[in-house]
Protein backbone atom coordinates (compact mmCIF):
# COMPACT_ATOMS: atom_id res chain seq x y z
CA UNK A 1 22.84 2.90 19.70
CA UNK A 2 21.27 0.10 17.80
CA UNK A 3 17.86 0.33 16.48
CA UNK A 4 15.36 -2.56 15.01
CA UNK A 5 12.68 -2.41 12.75
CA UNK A 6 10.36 -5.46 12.54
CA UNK A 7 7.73 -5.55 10.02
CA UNK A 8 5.32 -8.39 8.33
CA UNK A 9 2.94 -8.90 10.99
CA UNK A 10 -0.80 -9.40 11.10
CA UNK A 11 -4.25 -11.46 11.40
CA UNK A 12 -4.45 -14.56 9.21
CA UNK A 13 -6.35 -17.91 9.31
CA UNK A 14 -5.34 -21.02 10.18
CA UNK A 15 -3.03 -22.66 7.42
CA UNK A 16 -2.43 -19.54 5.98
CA UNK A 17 1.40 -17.65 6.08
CA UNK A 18 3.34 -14.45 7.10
CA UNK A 19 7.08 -13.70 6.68
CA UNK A 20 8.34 -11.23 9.21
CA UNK A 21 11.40 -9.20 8.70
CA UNK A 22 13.75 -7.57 10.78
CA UNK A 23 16.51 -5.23 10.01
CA UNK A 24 19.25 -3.68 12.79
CA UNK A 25 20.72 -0.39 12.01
CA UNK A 26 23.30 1.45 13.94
CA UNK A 27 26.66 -0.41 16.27
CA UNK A 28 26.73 -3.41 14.47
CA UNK A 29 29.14 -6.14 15.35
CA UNK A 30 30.66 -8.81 12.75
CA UNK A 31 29.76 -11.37 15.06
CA UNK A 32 25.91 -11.44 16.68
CA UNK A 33 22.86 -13.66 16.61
CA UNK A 34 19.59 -12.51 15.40
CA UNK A 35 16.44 -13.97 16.15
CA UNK A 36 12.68 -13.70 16.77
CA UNK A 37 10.96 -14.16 20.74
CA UNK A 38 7.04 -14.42 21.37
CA UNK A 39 4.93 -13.72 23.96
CA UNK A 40 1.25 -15.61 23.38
CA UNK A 41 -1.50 -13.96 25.63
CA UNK A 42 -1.08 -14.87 28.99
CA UNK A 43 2.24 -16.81 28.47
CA UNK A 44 6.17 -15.68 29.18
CA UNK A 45 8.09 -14.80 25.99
CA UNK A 46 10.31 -17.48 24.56
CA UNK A 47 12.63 -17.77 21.63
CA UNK A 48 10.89 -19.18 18.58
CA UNK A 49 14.13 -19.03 15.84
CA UNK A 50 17.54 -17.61 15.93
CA UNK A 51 20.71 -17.52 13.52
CA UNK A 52 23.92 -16.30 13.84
CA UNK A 53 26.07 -14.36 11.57
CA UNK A 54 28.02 -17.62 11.54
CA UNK A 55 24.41 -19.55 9.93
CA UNK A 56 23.88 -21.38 12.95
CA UNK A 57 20.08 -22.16 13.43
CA UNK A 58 17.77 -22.29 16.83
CA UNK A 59 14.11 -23.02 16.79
CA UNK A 60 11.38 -23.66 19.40
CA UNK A 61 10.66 -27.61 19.06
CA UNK A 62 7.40 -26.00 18.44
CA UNK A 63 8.35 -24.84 15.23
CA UNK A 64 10.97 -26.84 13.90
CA UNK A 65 10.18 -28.12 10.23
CA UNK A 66 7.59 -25.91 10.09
CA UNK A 67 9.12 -22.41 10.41
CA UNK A 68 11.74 -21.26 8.83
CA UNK A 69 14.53 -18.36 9.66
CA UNK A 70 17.13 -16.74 7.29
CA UNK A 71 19.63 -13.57 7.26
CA UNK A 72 21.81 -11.30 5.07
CA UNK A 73 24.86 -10.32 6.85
CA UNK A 74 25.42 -7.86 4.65
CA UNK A 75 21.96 -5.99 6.07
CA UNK A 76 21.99 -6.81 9.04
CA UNK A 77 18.42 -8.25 8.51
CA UNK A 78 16.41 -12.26 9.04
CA UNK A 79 13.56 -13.05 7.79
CA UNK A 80 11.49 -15.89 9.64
CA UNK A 81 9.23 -17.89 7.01
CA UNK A 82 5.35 -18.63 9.16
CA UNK A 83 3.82 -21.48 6.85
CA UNK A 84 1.15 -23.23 8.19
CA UNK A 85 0.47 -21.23 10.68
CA UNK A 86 -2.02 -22.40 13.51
CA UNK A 87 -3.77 -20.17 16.56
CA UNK A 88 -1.32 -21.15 19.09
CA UNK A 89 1.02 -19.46 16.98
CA UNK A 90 -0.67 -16.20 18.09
CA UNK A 91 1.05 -13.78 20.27
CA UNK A 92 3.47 -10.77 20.38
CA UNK A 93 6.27 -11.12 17.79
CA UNK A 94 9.97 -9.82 18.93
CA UNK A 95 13.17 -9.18 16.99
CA UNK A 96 15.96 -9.45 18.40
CA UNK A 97 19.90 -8.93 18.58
CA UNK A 98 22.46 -10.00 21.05
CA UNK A 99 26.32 -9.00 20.36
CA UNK A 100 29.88 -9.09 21.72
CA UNK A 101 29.93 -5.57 22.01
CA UNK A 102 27.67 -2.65 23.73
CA UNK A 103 24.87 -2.92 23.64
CA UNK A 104 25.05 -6.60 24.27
CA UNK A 105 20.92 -6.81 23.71
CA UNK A 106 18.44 -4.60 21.79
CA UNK A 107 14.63 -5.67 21.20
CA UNK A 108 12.34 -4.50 18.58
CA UNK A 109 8.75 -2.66 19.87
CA UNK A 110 7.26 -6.08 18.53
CA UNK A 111 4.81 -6.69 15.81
CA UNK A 112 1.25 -8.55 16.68
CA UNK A 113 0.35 -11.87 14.83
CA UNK A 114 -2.95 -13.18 14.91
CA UNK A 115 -4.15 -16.67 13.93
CA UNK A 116 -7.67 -17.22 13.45
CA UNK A 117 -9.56 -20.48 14.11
């Protein structure tokens, strides 16, 4: 099995910054992406940054220059840099990791940010 353990959320105000981490433990595959979903009140979850174990980058066009996500293969962990952050950044945090190998997807329990006006 594969297990995730997110950590680094909570409530800030507006302009101010978190840095969530994520770190997968268990059937871990050379080759897998890693990333963070969210899932604002009211609103479907979607894919705010991801990086392979190649270094290959994703991010939400809502995000891009502002955000920032890193790994270390060697942990099996990312990191996702929040500067700046603004209340529509609010919602339901997700790690996540997809791989070649069973099983292909595992989420983490998710980890609440809150941006305050």
């Amino acid at each position: 099995q594969v297990h995730l353990v997110e950590s680094g959320g909570g409530l800030v105000q507006a302009g101010g910054s978190l840095r969530l981490s994520c770190a997968a433990s268990g059937h871990i595959g050379t080759a897998n992406v890693m990333g963070w979903y969210r899932q604002p009140p009211g609103k479907q979850r979607e894919l705010v940054a991801s990086i392979s174990s190649g270094g290959s980058t994703n991010y939400a066009t809502s995000v891009k220059g502002r955000f920032t996500i890193s790994r270390d293969n060697a942990k099996n962990a990312i990191d996702l840099q929040m500067p700046s952050l603004k209340p529509e950044d609010t919602g339901v945090y997700y790690c996540q990791i997809v791989q070649r190998i069973a099983p292909y997807t595992t989420w983490g329990q998710g980890t609440q940010v809150t941006v305050s006006s």
